[in-house]
N, C-alpha and C. Protein backbone atom coordinates (compact mmCIF):
# COMPACT_ATOMS: atom_id res chain seq x y z
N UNK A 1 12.53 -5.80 115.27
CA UNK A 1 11.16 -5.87 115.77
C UNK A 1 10.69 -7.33 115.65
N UNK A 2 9.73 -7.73 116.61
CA UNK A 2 10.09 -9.29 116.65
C UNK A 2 8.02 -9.41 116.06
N UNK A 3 8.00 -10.42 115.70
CA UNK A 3 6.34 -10.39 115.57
C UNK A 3 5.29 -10.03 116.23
N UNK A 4 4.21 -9.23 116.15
CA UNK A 4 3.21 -8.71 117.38
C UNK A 4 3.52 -7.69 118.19
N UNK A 5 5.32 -7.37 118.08
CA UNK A 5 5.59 -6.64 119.04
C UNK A 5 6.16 -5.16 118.53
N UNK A 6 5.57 -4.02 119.17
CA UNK A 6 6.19 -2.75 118.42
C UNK A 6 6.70 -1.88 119.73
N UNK A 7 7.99 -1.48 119.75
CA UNK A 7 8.38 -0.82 121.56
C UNK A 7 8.30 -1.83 122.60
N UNK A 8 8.62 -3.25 121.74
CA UNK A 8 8.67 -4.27 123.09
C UNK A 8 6.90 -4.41 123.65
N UNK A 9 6.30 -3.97 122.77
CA UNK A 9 4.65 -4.20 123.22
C UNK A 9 4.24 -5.05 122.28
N UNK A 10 2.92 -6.06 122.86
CA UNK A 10 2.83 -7.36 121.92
C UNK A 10 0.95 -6.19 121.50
N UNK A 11 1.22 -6.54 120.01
CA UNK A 11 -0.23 -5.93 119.65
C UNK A 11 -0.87 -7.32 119.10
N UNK A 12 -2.01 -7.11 119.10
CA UNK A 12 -3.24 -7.83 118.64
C UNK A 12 -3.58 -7.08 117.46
N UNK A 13 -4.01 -7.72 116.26
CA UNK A 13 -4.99 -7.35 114.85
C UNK A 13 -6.27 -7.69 115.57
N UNK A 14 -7.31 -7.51 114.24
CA UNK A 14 -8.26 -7.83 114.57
C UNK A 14 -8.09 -9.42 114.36
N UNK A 15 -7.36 -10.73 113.67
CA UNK A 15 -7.27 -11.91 113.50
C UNK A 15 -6.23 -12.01 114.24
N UNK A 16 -5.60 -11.85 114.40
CA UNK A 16 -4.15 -12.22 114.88
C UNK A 16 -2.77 -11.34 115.55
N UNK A 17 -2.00 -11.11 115.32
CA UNK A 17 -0.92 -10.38 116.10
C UNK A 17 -0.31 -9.92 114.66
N UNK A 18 0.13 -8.58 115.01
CA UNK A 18 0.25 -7.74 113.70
C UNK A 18 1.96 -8.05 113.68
N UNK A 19 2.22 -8.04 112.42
CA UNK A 19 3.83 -8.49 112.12
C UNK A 19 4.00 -9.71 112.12
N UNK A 20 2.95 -10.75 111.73
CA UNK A 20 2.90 -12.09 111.88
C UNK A 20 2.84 -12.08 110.20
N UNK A 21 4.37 -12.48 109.77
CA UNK A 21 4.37 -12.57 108.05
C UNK A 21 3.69 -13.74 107.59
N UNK A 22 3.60 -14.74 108.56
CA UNK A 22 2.56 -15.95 107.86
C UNK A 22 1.60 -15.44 107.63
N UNK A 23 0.95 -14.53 108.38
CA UNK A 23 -0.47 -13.75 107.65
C UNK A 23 -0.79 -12.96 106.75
N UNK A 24 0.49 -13.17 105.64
CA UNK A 24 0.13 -12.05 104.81
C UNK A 24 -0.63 -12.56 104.02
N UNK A 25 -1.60 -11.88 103.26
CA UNK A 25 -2.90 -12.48 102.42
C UNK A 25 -2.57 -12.27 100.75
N UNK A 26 -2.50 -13.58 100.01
CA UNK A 26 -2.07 -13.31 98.64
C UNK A 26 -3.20 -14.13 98.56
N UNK A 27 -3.76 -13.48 96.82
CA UNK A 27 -4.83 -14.04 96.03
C UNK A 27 -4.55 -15.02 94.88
N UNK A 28 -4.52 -16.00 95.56
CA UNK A 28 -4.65 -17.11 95.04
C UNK A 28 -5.28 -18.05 94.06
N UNK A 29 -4.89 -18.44 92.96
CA UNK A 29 -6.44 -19.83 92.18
C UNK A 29 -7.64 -19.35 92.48
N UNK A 30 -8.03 -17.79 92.51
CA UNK A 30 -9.29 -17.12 93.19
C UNK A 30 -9.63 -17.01 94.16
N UNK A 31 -8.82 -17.48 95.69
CA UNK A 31 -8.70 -17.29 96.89
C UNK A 31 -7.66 -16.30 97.42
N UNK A 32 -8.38 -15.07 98.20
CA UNK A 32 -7.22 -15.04 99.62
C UNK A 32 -6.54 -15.51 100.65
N UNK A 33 -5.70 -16.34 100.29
CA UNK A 33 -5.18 -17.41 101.25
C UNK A 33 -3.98 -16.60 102.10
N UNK A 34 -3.35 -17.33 103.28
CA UNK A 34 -2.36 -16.60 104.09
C UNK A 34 -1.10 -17.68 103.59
N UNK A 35 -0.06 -16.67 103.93
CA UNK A 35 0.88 -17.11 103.23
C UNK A 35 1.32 -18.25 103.83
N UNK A 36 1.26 -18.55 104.99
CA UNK A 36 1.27 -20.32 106.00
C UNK A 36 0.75 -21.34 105.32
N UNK A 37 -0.12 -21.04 104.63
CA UNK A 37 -1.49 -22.15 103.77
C UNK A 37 -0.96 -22.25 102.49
N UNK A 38 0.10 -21.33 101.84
CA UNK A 38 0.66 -21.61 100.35
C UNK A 38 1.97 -22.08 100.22
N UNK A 39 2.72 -21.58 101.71
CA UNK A 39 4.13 -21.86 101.60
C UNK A 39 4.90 -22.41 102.65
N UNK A 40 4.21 -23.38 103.37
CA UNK A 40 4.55 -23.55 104.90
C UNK A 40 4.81 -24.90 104.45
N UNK A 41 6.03 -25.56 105.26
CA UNK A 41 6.77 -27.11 105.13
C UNK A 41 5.98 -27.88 104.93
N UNK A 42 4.48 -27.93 105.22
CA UNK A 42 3.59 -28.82 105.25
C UNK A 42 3.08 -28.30 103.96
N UNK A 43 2.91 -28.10 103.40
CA UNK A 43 2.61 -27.50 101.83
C UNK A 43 3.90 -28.16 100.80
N UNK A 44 4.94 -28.12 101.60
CA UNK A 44 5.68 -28.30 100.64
C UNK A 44 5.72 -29.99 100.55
N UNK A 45 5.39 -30.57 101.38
CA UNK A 45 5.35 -31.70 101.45
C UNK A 45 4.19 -32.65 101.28
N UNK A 46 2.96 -31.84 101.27
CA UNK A 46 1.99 -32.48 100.53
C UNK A 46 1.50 -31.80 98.97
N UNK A 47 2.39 -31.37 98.46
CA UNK A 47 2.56 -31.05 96.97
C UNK A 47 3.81 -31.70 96.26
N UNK A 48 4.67 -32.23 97.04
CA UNK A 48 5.51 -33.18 96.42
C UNK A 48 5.00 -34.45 96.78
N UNK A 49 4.27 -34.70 97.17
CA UNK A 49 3.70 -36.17 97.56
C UNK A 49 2.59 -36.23 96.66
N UNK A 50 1.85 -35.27 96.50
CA UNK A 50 1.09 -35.29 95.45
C UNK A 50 1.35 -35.10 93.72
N UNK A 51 2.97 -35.13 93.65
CA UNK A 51 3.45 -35.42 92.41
C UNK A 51 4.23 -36.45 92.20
N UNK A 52 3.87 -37.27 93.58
CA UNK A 52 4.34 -38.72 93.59
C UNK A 52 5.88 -39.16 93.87
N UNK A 53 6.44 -37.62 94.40
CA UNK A 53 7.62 -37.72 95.46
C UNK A 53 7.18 -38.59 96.85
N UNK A 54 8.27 -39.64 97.29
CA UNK A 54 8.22 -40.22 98.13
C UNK A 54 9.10 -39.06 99.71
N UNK A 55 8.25 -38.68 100.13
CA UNK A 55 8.49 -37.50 101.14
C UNK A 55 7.86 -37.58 102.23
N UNK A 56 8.63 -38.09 103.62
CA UNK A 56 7.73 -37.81 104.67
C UNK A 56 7.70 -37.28 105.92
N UNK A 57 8.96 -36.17 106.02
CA UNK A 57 9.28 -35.15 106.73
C UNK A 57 10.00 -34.40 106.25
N UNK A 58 10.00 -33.20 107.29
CA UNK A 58 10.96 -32.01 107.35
C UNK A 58 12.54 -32.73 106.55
N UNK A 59 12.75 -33.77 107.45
CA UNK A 59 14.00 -34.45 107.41
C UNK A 59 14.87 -34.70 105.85
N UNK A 60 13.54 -35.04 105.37
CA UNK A 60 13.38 -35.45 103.68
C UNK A 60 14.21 -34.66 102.51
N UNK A 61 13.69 -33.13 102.77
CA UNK A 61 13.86 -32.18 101.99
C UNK A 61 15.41 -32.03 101.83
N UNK A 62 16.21 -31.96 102.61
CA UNK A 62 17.77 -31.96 101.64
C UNK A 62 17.80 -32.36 101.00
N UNK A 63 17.31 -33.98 101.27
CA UNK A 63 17.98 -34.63 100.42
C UNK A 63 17.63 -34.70 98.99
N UNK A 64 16.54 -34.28 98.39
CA UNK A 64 15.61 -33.71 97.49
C UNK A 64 16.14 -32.35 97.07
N UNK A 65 16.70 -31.85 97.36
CA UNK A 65 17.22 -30.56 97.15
C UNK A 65 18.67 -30.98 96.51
N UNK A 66 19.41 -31.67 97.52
CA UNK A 66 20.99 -32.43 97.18
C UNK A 66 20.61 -33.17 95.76
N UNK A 67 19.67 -34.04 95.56
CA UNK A 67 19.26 -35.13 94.14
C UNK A 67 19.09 -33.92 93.02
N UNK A 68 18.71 -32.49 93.21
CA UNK A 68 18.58 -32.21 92.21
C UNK A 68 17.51 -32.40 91.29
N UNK A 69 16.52 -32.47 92.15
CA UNK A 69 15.29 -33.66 91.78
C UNK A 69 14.39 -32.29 90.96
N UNK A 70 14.02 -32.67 89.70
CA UNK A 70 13.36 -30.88 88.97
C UNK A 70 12.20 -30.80 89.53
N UNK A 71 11.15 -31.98 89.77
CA UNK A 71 10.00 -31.70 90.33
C UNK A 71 10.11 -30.82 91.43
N UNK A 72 10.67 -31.68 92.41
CA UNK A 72 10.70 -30.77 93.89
C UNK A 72 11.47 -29.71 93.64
N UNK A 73 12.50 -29.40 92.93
CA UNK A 73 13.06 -28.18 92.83
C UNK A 73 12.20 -27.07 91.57
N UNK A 74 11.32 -27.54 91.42
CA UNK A 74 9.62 -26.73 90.81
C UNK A 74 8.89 -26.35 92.07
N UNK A 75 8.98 -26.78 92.79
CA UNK A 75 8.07 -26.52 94.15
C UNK A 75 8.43 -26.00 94.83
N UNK A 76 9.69 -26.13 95.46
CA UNK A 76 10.86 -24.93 96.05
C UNK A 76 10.71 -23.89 95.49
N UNK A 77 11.24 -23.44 94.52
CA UNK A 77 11.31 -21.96 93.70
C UNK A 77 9.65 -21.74 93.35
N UNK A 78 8.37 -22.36 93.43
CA UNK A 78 6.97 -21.42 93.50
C UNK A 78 6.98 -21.07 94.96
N UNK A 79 7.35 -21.63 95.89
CA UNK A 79 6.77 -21.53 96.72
C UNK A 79 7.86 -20.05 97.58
N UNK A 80 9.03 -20.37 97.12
CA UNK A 80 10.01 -19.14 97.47
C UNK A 80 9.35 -17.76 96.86
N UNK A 81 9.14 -18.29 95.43
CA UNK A 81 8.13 -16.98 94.92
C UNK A 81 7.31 -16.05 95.97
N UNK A 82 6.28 -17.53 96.45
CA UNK A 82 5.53 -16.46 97.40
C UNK A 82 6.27 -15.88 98.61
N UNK A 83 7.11 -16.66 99.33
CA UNK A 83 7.57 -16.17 100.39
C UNK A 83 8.67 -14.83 100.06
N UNK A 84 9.25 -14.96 98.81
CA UNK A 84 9.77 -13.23 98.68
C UNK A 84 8.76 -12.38 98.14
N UNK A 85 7.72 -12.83 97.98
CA UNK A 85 7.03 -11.35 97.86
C UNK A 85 6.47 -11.02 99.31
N UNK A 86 5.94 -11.97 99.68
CA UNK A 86 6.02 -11.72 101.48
C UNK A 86 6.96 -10.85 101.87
N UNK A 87 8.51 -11.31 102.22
CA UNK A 87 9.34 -10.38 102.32
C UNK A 87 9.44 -9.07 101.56
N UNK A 88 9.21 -8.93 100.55
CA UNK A 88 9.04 -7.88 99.88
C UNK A 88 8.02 -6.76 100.28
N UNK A 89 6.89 -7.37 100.53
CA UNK A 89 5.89 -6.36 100.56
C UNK A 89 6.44 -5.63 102.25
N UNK A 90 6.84 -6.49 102.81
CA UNK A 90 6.80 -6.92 104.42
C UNK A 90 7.68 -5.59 104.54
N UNK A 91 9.23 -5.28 103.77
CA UNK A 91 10.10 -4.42 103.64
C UNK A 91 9.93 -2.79 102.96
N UNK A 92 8.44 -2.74 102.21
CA UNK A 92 8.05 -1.65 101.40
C UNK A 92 7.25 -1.26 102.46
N UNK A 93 6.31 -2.10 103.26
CA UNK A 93 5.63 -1.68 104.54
C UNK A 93 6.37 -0.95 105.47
N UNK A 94 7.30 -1.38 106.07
CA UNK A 94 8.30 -0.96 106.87
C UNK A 94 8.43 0.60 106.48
N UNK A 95 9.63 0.17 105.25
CA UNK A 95 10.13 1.40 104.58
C UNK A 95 9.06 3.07 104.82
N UNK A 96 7.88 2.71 104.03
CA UNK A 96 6.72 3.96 104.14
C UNK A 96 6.53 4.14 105.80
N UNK A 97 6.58 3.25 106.64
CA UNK A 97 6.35 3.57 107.83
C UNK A 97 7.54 4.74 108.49
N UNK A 98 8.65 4.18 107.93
CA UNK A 98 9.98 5.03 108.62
C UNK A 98 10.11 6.60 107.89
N UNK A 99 10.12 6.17 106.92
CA UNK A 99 9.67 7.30 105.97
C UNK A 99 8.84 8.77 106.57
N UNK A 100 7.51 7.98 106.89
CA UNK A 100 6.26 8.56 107.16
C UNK A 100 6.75 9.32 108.55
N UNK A 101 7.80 8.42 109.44
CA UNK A 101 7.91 9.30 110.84
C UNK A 101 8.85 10.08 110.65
N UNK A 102 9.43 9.99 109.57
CA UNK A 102 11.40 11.10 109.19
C UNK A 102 10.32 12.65 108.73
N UNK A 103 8.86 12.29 108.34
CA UNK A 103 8.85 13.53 107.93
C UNK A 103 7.78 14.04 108.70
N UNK A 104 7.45 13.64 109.94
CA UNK A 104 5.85 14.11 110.91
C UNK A 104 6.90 15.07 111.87
């Protein structure tokens, strides 16, 4: 199933297109933020820049990953955090859905 789309039909939410996992909403430092805004490349790169990693693209990140570098590899693994619970929730959603039609 591809994002927005269920039977090859594109749905609309009331914000956005449903199955759009960047939109999943985690509560945050006392905010509901979407998961694009906590864990998206551009996050990851102005939170290593703001710990005074010299980082200034997409391009960057191997090599930061290859160095072994603990800061940025602190920021990688929070930010994976959120994105597997994304996946996670994303797969328990599913699951009750299939579930729900094995027994209607």
């Amino acid at each position: 199933m591809k994002p927005g789309q269920i039977n090859n039909e594109l749905y609309q939410g009331a914000y956005d297109y449903v199955g759009e996992i960047g939109h999943t909403l985690f509560y945050d430092r006392g905010k509901f933020r979407y998961l694009e805004n906590i864990s998206g490349v551009d996050i990851i790169i102005k939170r290593a820049r703001s710990q005074g990693l010299d980082i200034e693209n997409i391009e960057d990140i191997p090599n930061f990953l290859q160095a072994n570098n603990g800061v940025f590899s602190s920021i990688v693994r929070d930010i994976a955090t959120w994105i597997g619970a994304a996946i996670y929730a994303t797969i328990r959603w599913l699951e009750e859905k299939s579930i729900g039609k094995a027994h209607v």
